[in-house]
PDB file of N, CA and C in Angstrom:
ATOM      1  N   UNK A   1      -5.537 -47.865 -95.631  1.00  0.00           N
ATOM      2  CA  UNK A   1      -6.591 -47.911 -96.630  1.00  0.00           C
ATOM      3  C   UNK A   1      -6.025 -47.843 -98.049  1.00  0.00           C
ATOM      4  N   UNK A   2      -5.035 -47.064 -98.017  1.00  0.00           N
ATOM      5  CA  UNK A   2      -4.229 -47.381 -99.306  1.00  0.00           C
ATOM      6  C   UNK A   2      -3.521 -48.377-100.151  1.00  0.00           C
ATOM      7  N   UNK A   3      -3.397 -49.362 -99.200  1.00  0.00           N
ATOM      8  CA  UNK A   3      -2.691 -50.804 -99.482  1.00  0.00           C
ATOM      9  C   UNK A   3      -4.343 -51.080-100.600  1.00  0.00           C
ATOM     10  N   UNK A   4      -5.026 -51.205 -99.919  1.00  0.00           N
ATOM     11  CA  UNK A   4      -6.549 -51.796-100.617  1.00  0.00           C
ATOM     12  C   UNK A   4      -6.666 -51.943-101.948  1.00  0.00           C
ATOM     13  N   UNK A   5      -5.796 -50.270-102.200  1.00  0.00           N
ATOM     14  CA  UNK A   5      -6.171 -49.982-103.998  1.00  0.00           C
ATOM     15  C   UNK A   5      -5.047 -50.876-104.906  1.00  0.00           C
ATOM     16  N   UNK A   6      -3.739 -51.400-103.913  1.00  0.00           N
ATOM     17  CA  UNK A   6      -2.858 -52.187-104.913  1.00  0.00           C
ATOM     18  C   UNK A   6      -3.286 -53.881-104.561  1.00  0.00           C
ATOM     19  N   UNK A   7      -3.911 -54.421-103.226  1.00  0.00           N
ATOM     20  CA  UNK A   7      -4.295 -55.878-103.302  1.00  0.00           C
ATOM     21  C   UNK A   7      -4.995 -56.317-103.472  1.00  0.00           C
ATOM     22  N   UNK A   8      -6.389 -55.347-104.005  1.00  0.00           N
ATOM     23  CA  UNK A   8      -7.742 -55.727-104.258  1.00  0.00           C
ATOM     24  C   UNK A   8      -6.965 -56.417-106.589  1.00  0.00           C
ATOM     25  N   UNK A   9      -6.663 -55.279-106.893  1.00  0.00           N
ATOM     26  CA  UNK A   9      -6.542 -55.702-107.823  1.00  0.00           C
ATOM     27  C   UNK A   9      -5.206 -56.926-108.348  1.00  0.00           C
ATOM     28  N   UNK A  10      -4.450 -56.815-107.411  1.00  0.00           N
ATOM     29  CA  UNK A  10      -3.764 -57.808-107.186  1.00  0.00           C
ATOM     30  C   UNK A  10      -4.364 -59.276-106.872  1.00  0.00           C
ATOM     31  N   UNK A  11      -5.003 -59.159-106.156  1.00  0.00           N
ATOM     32  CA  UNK A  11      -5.468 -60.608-105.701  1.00  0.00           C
ATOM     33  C   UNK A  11      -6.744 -60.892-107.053  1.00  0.00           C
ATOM     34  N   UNK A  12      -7.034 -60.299-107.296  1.00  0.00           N
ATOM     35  CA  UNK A  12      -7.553 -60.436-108.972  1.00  0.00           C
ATOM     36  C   UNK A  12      -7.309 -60.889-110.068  1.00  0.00           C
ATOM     37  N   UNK A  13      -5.655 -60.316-110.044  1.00  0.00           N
ATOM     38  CA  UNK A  13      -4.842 -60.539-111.139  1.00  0.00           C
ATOM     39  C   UNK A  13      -4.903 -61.907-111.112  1.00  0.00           C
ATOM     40  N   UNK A  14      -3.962 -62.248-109.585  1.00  0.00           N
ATOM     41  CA  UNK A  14      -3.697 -63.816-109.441  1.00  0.00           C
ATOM     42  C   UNK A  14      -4.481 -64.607-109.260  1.00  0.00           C
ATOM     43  N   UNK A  15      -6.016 -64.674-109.432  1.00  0.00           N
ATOM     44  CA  UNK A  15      -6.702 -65.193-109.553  1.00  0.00           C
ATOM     45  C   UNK A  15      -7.141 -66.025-111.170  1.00  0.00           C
ATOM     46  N   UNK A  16      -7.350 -64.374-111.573  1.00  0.00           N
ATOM     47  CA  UNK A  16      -7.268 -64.864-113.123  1.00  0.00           C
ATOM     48  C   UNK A  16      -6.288 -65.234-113.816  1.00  0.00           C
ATOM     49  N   UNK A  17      -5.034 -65.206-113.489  1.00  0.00           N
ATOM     50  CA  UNK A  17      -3.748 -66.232-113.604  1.00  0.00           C
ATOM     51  C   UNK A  17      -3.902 -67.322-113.218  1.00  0.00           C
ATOM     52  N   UNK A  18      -4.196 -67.952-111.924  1.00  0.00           N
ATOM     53  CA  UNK A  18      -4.624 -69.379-111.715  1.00  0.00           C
ATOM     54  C   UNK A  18      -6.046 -70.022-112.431  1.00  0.00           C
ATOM     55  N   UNK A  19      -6.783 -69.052-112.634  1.00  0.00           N
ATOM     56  CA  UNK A  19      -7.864 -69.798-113.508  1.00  0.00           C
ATOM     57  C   UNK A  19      -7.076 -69.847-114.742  1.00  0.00           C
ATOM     58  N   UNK A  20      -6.907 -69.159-115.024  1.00  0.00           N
ATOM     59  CA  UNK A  20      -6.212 -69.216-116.867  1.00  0.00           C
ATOM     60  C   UNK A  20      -5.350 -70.294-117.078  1.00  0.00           C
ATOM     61  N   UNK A  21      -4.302 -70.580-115.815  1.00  0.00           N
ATOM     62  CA  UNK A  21      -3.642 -72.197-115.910  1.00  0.00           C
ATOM     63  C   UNK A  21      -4.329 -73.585-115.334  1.00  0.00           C
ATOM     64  N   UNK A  22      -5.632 -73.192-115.119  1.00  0.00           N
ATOM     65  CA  UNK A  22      -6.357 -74.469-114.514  1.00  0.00           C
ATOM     66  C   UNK A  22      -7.229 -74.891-116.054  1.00  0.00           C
ATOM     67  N   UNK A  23      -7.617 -73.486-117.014  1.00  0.00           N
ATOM     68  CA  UNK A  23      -8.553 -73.818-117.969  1.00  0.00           C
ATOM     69  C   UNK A  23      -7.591 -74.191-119.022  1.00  0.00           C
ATOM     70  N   UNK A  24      -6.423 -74.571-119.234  1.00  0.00           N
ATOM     71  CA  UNK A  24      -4.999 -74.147-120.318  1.00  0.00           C
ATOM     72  C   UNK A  24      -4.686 -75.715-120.123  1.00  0.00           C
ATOM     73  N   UNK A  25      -4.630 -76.006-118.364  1.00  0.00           N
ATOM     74  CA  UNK A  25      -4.142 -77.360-117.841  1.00  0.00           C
ATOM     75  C   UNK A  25      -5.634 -78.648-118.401  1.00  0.00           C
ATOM     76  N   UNK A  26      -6.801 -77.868-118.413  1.00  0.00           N
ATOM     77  CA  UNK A  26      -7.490 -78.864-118.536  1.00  0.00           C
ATOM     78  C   UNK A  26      -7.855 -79.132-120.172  1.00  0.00           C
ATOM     79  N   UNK A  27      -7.891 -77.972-120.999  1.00  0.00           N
ATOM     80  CA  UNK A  27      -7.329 -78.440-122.632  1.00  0.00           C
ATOM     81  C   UNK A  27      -6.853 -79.033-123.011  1.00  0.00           C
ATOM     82  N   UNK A  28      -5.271 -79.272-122.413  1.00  0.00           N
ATOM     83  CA  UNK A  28      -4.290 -79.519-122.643  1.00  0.00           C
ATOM     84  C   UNK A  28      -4.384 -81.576-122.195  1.00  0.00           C
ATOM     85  N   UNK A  29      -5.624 -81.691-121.370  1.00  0.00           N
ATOM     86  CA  UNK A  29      -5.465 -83.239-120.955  1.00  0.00           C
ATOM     87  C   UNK A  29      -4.834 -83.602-119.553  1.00  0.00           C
ATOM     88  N   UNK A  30      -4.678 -83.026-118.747  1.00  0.00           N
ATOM     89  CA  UNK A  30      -3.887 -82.785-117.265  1.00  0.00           C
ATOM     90  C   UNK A  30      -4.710 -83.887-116.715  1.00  0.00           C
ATOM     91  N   UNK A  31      -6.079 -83.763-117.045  1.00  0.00           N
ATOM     92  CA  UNK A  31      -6.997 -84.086-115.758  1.00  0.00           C
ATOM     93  C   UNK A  31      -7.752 -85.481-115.983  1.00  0.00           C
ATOM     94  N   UNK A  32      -6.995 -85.506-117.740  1.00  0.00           N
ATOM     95  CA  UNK A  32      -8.006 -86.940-118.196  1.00  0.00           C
ATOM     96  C   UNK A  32      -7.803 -88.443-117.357  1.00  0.00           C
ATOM     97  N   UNK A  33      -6.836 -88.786-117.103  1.00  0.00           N
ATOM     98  CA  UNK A  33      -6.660 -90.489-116.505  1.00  0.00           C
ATOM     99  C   UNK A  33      -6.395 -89.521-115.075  1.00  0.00           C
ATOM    100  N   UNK A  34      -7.335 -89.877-114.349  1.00  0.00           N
ATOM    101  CA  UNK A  34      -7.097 -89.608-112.816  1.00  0.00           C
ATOM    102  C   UNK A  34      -6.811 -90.705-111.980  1.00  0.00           C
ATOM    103  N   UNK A  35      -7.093 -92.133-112.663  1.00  0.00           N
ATOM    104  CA  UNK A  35      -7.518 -93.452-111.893  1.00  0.00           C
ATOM    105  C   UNK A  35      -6.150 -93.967-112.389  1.00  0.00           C
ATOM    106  N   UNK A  36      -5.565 -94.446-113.336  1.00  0.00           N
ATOM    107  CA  UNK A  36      -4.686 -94.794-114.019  1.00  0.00           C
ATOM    108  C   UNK A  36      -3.318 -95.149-112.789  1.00  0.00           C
ATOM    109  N   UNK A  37      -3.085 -93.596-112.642  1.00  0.00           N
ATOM    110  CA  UNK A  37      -1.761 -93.705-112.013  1.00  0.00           C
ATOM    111  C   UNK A  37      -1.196 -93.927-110.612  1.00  0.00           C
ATOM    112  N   UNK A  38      -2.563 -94.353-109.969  1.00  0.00           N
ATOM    113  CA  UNK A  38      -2.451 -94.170-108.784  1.00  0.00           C
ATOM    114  C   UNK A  38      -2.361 -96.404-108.845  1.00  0.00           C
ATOM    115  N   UNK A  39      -2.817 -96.678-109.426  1.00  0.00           N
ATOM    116  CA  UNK A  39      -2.429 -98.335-110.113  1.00  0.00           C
ATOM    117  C   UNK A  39      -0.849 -98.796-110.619  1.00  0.00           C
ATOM    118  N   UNK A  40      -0.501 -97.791-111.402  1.00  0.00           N
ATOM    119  CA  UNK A  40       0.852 -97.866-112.081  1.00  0.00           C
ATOM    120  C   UNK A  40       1.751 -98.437-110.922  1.00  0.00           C
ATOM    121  N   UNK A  41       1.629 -98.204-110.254  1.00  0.00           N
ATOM    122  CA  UNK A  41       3.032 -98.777-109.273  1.00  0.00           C
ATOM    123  C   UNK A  41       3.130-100.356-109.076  1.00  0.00           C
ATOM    124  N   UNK A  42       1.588-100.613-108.719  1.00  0.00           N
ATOM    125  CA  UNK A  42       1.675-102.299-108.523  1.00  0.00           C
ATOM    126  C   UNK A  42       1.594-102.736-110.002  1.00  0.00           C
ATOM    127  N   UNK A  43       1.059-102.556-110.886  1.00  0.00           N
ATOM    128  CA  UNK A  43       1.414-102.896-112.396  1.00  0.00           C
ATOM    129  C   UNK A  43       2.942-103.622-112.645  1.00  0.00           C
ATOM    130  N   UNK A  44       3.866-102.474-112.275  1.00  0.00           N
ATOM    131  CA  UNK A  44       5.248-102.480-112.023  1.00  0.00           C
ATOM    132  C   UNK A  44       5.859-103.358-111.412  1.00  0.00           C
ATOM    133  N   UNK A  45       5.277-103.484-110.155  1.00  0.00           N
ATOM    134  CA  UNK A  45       6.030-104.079-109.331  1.00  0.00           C
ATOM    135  C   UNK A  45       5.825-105.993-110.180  1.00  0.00           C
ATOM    136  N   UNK A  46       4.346-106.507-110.777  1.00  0.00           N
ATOM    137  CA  UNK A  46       3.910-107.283-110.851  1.00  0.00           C
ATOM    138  C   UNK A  46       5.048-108.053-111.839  1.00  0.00           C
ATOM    139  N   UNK A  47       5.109-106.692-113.142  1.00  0.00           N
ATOM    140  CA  UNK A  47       5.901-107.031-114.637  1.00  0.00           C
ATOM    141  C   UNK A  47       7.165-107.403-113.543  1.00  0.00           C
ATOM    142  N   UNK A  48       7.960-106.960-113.080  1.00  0.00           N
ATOM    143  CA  UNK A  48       9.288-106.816-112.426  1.00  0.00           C
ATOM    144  C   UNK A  48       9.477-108.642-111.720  1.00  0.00           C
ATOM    145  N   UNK A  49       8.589-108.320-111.205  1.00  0.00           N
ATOM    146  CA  UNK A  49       8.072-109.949-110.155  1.00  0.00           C
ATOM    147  C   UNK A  49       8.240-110.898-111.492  1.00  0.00           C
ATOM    148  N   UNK A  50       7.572-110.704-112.454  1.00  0.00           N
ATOM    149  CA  UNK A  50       7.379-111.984-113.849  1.00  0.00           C
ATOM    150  C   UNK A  50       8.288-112.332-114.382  1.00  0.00           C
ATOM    151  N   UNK A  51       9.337-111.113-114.688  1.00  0.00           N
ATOM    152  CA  UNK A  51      10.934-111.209-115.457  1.00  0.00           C
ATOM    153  C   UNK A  51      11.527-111.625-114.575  1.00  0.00           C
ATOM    154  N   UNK A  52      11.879-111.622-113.158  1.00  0.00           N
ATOM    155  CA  UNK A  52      12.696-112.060-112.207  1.00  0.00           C
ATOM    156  C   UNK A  52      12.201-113.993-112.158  1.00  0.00           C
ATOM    157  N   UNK A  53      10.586-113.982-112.223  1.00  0.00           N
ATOM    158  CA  UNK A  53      10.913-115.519-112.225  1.00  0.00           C
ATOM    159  C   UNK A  53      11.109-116.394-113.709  1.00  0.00           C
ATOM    160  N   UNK A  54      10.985-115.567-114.663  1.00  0.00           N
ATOM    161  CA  UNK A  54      11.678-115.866-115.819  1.00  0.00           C
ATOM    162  C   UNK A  54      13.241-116.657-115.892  1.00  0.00           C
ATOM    163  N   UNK A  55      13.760-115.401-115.299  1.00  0.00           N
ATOM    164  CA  UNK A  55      15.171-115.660-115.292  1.00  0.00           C
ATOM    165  C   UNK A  55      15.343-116.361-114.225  1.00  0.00           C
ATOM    166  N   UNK A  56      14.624-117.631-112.850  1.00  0.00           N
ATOM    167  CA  UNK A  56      15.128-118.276-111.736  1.00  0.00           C
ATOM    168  C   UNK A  56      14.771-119.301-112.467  1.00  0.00           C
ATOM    169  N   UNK A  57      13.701-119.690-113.626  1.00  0.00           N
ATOM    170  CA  UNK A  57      13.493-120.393-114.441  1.00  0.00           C
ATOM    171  C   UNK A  57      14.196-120.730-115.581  1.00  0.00           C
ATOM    172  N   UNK A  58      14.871-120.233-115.971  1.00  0.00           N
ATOM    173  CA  UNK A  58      15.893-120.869-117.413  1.00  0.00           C
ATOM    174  C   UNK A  58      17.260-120.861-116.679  1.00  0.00           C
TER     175      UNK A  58
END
């Protein structure tokens, strides 16, 4: 029963530590382009594809 009095406020603490970096992370812009990057790869691959037939072309 004694553990109680150090993990009740413990698990508190770290609570309001993870909220405090979720409300810090979302100020900060973390959360703005969610759609963006999950695209970026074929973007990439496309530019990469264009310069390669650039150069089979000259």
């Amino acid at each position: 029963m004694n553990i109680l009095i150090l993990m009740i406020p413990a698990s508190i603490l770290l609570g309001v530590f993870f909220l405090g970096a979720f409300i810090w992370a979302t100020k900060r812009g973390q959360f703005d382009d969610v759609v963006t990057p999950q695209y970026e790869i074929l973007l990439e691959d496309k530019i990469i594809k264009d310069v390669n037939n650039e150069h089979k072309s000259t």
